[in-house]
N, C-alpha and C. Protein backbone atom coordinates (compact mmCIF):
# COMPACT_ATOMS: atom_id res chain seq x y z
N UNK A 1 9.01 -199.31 -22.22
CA UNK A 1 8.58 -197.95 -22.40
C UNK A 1 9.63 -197.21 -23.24
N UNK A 2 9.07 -196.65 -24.11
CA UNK A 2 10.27 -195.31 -24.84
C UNK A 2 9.85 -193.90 -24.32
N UNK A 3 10.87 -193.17 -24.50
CA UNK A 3 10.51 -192.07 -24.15
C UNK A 3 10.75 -191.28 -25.39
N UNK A 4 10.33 -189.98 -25.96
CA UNK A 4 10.65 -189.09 -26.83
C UNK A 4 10.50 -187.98 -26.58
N UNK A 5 11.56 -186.81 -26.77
CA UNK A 5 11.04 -185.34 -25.95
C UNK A 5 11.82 -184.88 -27.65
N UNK A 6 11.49 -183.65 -27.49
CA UNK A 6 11.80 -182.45 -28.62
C UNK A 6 11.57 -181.42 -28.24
N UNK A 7 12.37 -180.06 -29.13
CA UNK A 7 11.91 -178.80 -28.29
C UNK A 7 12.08 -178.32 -29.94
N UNK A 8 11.21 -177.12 -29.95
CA UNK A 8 11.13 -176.13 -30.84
C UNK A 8 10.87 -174.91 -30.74
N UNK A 9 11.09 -173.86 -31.45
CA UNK A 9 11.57 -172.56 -31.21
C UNK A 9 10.36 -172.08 -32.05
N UNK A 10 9.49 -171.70 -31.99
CA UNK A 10 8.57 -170.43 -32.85
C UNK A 10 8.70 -169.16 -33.15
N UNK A 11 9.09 -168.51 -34.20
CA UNK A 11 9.59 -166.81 -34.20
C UNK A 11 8.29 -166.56 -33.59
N UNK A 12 7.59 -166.27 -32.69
CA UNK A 12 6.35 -165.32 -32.32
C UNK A 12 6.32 -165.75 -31.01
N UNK A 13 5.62 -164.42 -30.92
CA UNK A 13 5.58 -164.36 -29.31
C UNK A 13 4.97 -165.41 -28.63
N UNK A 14 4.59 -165.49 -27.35
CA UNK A 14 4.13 -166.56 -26.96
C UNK A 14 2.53 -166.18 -26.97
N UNK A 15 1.66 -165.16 -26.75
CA UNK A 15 0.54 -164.96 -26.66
C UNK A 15 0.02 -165.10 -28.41
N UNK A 16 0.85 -165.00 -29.25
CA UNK A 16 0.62 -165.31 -30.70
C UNK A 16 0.83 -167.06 -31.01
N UNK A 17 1.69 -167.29 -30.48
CA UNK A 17 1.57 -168.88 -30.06
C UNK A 17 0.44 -169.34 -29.63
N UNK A 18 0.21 -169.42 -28.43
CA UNK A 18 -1.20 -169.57 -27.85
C UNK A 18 -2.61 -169.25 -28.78
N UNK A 19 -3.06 -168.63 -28.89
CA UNK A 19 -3.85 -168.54 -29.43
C UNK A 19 -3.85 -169.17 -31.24
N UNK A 20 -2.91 -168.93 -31.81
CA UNK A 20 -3.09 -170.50 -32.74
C UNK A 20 -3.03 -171.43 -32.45
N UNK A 21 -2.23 -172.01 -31.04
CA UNK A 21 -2.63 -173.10 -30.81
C UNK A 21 -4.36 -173.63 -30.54
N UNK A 22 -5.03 -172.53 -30.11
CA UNK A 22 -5.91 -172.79 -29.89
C UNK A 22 -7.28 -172.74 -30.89
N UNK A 23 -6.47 -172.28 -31.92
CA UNK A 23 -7.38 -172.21 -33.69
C UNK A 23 -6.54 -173.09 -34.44
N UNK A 24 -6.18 -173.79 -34.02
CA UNK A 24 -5.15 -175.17 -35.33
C UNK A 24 -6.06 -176.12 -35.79
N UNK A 25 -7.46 -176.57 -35.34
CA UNK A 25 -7.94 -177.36 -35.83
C UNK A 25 -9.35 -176.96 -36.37
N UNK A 26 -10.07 -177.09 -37.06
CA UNK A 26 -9.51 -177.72 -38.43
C UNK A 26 -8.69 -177.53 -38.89
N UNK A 27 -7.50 -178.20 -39.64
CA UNK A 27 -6.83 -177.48 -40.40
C UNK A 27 -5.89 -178.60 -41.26
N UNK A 28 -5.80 -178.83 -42.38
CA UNK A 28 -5.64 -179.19 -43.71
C UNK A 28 -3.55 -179.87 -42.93
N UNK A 29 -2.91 -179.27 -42.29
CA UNK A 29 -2.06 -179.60 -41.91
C UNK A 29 -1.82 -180.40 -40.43
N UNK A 30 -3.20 -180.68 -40.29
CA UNK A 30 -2.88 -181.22 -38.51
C UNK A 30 -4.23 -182.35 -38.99
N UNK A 31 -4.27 -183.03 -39.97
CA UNK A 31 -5.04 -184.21 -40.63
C UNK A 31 -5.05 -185.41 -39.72
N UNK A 32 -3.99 -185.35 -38.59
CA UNK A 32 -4.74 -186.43 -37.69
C UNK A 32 -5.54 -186.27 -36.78
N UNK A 33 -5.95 -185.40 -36.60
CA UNK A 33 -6.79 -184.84 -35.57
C UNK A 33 -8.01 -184.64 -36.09
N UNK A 34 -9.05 -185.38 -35.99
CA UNK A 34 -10.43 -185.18 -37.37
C UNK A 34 -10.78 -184.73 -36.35
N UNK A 35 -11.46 -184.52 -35.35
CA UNK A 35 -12.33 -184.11 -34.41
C UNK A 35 -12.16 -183.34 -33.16
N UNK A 36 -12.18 -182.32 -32.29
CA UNK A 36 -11.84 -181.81 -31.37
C UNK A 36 -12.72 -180.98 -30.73
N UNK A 37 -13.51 -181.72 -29.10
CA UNK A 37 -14.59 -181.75 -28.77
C UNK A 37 -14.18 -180.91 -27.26
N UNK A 38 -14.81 -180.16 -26.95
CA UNK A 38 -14.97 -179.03 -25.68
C UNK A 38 -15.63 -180.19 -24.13
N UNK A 39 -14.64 -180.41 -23.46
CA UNK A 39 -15.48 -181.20 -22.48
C UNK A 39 -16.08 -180.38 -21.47
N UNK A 40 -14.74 -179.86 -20.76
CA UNK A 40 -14.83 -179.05 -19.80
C UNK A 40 -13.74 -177.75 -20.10
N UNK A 41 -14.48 -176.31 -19.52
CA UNK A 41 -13.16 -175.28 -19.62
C UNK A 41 -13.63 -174.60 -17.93
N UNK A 42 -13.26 -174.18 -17.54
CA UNK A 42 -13.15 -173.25 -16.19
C UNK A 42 -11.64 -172.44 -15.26
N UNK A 43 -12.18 -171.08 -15.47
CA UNK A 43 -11.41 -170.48 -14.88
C UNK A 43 -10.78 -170.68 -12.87
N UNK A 44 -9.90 -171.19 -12.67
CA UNK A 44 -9.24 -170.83 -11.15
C UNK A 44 -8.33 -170.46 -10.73
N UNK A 45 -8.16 -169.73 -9.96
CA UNK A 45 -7.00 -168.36 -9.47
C UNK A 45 -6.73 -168.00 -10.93
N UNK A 46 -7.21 -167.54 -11.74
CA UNK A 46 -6.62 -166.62 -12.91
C UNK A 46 -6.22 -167.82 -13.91
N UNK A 47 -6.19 -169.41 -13.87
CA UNK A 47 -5.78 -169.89 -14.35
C UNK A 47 -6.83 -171.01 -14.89
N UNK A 48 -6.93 -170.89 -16.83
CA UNK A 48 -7.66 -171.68 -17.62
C UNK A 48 -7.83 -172.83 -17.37
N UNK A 49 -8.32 -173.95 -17.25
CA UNK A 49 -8.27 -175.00 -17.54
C UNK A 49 -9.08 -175.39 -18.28
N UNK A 50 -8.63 -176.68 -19.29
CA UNK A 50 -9.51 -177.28 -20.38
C UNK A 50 -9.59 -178.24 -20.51
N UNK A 51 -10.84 -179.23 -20.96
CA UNK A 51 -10.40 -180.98 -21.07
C UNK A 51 -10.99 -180.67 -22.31
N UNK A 52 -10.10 -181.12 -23.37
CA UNK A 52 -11.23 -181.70 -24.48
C UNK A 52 -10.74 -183.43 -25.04
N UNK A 53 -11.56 -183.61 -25.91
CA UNK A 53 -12.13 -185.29 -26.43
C UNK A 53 -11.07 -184.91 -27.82
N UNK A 54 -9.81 -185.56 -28.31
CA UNK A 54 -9.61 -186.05 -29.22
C UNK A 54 -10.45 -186.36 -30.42
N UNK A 55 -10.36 -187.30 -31.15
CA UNK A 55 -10.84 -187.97 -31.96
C UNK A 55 -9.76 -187.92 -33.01
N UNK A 56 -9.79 -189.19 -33.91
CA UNK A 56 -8.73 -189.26 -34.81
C UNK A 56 -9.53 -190.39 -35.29
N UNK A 57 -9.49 -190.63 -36.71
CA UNK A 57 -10.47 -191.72 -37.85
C UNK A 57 -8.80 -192.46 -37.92
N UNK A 58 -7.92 -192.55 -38.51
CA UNK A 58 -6.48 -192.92 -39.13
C UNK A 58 -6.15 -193.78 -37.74
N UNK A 59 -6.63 -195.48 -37.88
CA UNK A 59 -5.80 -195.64 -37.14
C UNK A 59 -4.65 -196.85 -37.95
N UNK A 60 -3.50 -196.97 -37.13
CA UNK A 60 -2.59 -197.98 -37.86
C UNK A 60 -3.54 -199.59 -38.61
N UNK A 61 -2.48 -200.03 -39.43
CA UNK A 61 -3.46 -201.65 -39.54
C UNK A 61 -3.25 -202.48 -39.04
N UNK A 62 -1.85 -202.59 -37.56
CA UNK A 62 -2.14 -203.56 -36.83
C UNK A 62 -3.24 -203.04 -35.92
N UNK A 63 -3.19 -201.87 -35.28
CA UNK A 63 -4.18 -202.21 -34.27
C UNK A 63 -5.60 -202.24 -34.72
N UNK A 64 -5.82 -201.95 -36.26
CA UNK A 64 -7.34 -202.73 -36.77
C UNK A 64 -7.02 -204.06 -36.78
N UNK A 65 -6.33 -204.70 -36.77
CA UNK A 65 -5.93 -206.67 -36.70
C UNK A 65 -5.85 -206.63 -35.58
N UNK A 66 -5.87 -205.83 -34.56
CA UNK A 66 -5.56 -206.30 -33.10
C UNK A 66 -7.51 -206.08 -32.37
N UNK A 67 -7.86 -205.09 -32.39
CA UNK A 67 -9.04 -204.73 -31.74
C UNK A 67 -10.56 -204.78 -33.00
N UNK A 68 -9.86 -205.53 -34.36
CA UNK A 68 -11.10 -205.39 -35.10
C UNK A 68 -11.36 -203.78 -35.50
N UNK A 69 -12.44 -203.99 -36.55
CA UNK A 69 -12.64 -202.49 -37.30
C UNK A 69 -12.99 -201.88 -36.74
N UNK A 70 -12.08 -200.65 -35.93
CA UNK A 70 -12.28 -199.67 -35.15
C UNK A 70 -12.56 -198.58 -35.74
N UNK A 71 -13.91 -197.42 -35.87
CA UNK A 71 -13.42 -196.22 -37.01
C UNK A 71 -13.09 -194.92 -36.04
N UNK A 72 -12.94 -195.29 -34.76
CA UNK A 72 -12.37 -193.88 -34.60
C UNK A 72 -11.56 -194.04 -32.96
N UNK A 73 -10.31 -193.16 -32.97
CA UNK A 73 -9.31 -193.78 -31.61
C UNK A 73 -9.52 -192.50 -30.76
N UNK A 74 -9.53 -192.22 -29.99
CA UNK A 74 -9.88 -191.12 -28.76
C UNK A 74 -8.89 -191.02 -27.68
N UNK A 75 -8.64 -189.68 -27.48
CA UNK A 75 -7.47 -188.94 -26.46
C UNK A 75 -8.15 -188.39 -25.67
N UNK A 76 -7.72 -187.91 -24.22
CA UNK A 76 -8.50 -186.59 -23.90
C UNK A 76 -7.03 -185.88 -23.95
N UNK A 77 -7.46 -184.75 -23.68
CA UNK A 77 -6.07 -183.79 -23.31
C UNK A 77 -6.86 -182.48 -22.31
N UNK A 78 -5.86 -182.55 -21.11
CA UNK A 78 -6.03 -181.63 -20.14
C UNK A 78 -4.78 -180.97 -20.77
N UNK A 79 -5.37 -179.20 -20.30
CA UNK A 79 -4.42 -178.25 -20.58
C UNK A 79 -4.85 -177.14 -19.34
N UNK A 80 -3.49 -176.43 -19.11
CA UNK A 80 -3.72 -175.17 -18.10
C UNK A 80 -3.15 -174.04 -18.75
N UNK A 81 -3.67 -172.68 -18.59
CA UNK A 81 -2.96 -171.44 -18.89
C UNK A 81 -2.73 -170.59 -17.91
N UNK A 82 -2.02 -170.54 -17.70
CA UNK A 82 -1.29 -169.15 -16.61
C UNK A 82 -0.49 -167.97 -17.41
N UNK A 83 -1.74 -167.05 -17.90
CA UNK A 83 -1.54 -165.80 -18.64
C UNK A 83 0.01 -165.15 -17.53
N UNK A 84 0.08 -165.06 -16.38
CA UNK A 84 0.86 -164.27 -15.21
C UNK A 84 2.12 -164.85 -15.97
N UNK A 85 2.35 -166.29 -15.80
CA UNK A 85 3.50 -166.79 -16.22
C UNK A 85 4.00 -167.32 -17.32
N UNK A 86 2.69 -166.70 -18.33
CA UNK A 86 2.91 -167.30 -19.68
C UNK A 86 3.35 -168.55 -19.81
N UNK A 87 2.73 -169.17 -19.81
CA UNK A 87 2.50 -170.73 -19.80
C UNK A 87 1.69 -171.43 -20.25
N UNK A 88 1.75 -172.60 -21.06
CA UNK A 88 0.29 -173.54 -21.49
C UNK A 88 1.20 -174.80 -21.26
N UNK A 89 0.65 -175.43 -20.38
CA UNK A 89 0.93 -177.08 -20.35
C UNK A 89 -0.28 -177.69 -20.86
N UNK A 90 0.34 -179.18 -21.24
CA UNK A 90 -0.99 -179.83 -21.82
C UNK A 90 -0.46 -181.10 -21.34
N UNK A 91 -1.45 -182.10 -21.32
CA UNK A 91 -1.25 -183.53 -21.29
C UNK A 91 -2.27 -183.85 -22.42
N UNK A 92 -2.03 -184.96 -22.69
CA UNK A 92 -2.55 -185.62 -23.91
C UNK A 92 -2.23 -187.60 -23.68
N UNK A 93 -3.72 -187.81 -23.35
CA UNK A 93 -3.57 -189.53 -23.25
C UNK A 93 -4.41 -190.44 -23.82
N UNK A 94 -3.78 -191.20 -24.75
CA UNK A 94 -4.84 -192.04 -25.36
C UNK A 94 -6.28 -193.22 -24.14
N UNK A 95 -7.56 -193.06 -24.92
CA UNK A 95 -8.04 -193.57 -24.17
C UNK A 95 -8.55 -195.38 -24.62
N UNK A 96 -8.42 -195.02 -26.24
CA UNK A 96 -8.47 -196.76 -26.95
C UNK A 96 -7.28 -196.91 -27.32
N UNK A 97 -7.70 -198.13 -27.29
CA UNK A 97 -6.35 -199.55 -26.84
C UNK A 97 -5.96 -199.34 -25.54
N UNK A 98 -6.25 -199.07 -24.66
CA UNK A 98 -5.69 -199.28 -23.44
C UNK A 98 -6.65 -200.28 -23.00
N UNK A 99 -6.47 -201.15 -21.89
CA UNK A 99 -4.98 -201.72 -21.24
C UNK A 99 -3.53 -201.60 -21.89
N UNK A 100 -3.71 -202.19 -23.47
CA UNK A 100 -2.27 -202.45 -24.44
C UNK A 100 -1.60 -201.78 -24.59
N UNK A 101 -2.02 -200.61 -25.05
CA UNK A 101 -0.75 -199.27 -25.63
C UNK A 101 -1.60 -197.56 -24.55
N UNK A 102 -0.45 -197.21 -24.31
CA UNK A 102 -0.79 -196.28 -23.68
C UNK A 102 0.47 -194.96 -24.03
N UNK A 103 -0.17 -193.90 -24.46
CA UNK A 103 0.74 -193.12 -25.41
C UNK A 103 0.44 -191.66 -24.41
N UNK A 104 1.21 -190.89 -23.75
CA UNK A 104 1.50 -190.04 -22.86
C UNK A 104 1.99 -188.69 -23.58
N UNK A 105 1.48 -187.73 -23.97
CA UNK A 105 2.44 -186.51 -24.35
C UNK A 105 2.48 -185.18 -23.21
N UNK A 106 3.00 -185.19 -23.18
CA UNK A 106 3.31 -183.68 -22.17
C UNK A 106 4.03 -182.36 -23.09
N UNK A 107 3.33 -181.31 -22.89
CA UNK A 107 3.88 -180.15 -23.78
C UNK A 107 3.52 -178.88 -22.90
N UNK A 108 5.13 -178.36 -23.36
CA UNK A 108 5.06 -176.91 -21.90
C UNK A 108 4.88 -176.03 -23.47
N UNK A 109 4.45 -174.47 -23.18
CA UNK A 109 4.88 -173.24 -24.06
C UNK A 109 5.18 -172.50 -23.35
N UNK A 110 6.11 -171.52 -23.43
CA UNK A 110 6.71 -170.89 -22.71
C UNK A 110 7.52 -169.47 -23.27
N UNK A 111 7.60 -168.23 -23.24
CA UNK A 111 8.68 -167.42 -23.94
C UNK A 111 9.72 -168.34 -23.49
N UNK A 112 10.64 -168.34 -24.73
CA UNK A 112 12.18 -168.61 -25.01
C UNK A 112 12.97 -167.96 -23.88
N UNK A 113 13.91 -168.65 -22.92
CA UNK A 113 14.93 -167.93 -21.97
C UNK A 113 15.30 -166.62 -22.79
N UNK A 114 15.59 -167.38 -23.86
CA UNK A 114 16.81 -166.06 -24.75
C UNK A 114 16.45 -165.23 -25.29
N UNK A 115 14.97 -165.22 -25.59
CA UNK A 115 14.47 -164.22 -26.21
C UNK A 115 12.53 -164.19 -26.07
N UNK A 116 12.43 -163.07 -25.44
CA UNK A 116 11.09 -163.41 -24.89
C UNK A 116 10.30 -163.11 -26.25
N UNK A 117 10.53 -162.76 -27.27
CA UNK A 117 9.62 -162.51 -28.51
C UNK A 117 9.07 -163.51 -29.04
N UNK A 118 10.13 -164.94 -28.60
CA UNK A 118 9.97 -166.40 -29.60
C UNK A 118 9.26 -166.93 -28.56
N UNK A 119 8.50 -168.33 -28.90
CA UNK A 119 8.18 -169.36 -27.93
C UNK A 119 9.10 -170.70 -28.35
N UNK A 120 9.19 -171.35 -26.75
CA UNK A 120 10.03 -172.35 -26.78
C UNK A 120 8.43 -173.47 -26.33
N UNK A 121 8.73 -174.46 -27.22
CA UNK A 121 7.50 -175.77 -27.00
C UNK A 121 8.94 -176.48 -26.44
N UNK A 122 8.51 -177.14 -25.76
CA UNK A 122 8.94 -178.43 -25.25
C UNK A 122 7.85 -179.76 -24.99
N UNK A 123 8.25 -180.92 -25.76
CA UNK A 123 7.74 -182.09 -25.77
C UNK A 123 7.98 -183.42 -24.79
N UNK A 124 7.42 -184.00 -25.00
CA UNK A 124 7.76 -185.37 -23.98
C UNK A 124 6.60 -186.34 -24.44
N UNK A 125 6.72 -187.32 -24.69
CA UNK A 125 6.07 -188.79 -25.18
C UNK A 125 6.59 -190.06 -24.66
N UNK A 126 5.63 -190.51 -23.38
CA UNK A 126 5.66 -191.63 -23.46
C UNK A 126 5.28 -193.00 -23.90
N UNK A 127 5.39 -193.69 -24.38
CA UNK A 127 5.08 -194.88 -25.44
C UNK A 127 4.74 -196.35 -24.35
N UNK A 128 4.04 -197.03 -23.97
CA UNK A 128 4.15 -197.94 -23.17
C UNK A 128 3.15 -198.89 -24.20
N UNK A 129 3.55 -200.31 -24.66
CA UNK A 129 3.26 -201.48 -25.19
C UNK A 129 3.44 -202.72 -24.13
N UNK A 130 2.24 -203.18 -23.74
CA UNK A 130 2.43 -204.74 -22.89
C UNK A 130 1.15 -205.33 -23.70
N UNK A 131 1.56 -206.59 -23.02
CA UNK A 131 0.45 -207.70 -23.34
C UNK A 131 0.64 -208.13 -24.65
N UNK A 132 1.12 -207.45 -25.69
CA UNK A 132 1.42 -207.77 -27.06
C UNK A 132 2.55 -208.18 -27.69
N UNK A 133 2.33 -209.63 -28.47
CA UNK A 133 3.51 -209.51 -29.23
C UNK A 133 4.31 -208.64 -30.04
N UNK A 134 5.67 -208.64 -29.86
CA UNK A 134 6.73 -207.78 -30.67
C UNK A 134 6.13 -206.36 -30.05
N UNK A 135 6.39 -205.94 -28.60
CA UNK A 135 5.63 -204.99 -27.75
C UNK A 135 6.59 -204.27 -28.06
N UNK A 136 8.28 -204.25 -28.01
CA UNK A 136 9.62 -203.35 -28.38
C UNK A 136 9.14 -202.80 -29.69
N UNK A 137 9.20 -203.51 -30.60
CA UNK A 137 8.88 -203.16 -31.78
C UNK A 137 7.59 -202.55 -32.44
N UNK A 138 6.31 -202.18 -31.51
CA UNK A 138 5.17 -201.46 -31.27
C UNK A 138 5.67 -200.28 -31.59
N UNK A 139 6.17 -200.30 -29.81
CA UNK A 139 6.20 -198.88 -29.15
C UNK A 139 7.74 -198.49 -30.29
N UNK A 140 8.63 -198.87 -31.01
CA UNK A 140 9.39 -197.82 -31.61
C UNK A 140 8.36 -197.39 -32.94
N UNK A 141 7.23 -198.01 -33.18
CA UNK A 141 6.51 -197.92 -34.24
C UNK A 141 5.46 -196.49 -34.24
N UNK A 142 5.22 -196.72 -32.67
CA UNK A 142 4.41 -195.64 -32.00
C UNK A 142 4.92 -193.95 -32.17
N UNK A 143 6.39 -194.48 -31.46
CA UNK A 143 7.12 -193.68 -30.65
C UNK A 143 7.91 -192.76 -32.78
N UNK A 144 8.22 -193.38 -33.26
CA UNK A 144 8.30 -192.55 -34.65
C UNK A 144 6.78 -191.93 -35.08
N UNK A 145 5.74 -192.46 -35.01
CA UNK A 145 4.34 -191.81 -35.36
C UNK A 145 4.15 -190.55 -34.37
N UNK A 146 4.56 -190.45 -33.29
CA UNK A 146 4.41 -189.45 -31.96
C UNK A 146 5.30 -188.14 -33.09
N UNK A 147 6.26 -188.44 -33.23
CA UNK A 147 7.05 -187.68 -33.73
C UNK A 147 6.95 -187.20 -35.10
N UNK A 148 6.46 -187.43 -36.29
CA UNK A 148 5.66 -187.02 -37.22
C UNK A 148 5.05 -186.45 -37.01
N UNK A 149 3.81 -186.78 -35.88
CA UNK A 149 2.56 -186.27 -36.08
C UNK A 149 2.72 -184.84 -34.78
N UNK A 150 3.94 -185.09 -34.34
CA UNK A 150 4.28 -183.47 -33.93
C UNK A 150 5.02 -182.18 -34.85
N UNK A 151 5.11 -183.22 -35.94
CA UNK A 151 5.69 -181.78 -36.66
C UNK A 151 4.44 -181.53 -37.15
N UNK A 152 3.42 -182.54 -37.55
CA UNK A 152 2.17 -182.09 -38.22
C UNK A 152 1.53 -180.82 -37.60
N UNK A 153 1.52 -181.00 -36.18
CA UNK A 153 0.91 -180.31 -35.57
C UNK A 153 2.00 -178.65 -35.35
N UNK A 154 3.11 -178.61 -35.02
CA UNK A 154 3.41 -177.83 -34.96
C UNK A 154 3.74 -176.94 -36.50
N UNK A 155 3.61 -177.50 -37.54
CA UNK A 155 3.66 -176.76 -38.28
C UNK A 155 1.74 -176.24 -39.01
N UNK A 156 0.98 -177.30 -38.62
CA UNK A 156 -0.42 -176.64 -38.08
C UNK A 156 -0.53 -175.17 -37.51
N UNK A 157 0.30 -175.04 -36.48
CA UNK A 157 -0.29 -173.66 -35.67
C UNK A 157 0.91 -172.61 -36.35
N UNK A 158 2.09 -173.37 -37.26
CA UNK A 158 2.42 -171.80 -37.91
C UNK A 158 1.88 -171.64 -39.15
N UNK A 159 1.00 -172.47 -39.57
CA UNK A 159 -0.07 -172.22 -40.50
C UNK A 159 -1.28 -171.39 -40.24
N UNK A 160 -1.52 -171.14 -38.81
CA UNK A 160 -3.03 -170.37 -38.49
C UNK A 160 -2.15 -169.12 -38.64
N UNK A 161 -0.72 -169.05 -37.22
CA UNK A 161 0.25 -167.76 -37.39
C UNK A 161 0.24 -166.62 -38.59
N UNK A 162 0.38 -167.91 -39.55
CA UNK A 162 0.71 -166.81 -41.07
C UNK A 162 -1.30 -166.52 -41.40
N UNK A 163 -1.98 -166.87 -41.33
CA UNK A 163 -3.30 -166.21 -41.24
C UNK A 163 -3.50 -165.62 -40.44
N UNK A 164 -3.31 -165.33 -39.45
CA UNK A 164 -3.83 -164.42 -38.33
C UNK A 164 -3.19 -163.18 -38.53
């Protein structure tokens, strides 16, 4: 297993955060994400919850040599909002290729300790490869793609920011 965490700082508030996060897709800078499907949303004690369906067309070319011509790889991601405590957690878990690869992200938003104007993201990615040859060498393969495709995304939602 690898692990990968990161944190980043957003000049904007956190309720300006939030809500591009929640208009980032479509969007010309978050290109791995082709699809993003509404499963479930419902309000309890004051607090959002959401499941939606991934979708992503781009997948690597071993795991088309591993599972055959696949055209599209699927996540779900549960998320909660607690407006009271300004908060959005998310999970995010791949649902193809598993048994084999199983890719974990966890992401808090939060105002910044130091300054409640900014938001602080904090990341976490877990990478898990079994059953496969050169499984070490997967998951650091994974575990650098996790990390790209989080700047993709975070510089996605300061792309809606500067439109909104």
């Amino acid at each position: 297993m690898k692990i990968w965490t990161a944190q980043h700082t957003f000049n904007h508030p956190w309720e300006t955060v939030v809500q591009a996060f929640w208009k980032k897709y479509p969007n010309s800078m978050a290109t791995i994400d082709q699809d993003v499907g509404l499963v479930d949303r419902q309000v309890k004690n004051g607090e959002l919850y959401s499941h939606r369906l991934i979708t992503t067309k781009l997948l690597p070319n071993w795991a088309c040599t591993l599972m055959g011509p696949i055209s599209k790889f699927y996540a779900n991601e549960y998320s909660e909002v607690n407006r009271d405590r300004r908060q959005l957690k998310l999970n995010r878990r791949n649902i193809s290729l598993r048994p084999f690869v199983e890719v974990q992200e966890e992401l808090i938003y939060e105002p910044h300790p130091d300054d409640p104007q900014k938001t602080l993201l904090k990341q976490t990615a877990y990478v898990t490869v079994e059953g496969l040859l050169f499984s070490g060498f997967i998951e650091d393969i994974l575990t650098i793609k996790v990390s790209v495709n989080a700047v993709k995304r975070r510089r996605a939602i300061k792309l809606v920011i500067k439109k909104m």
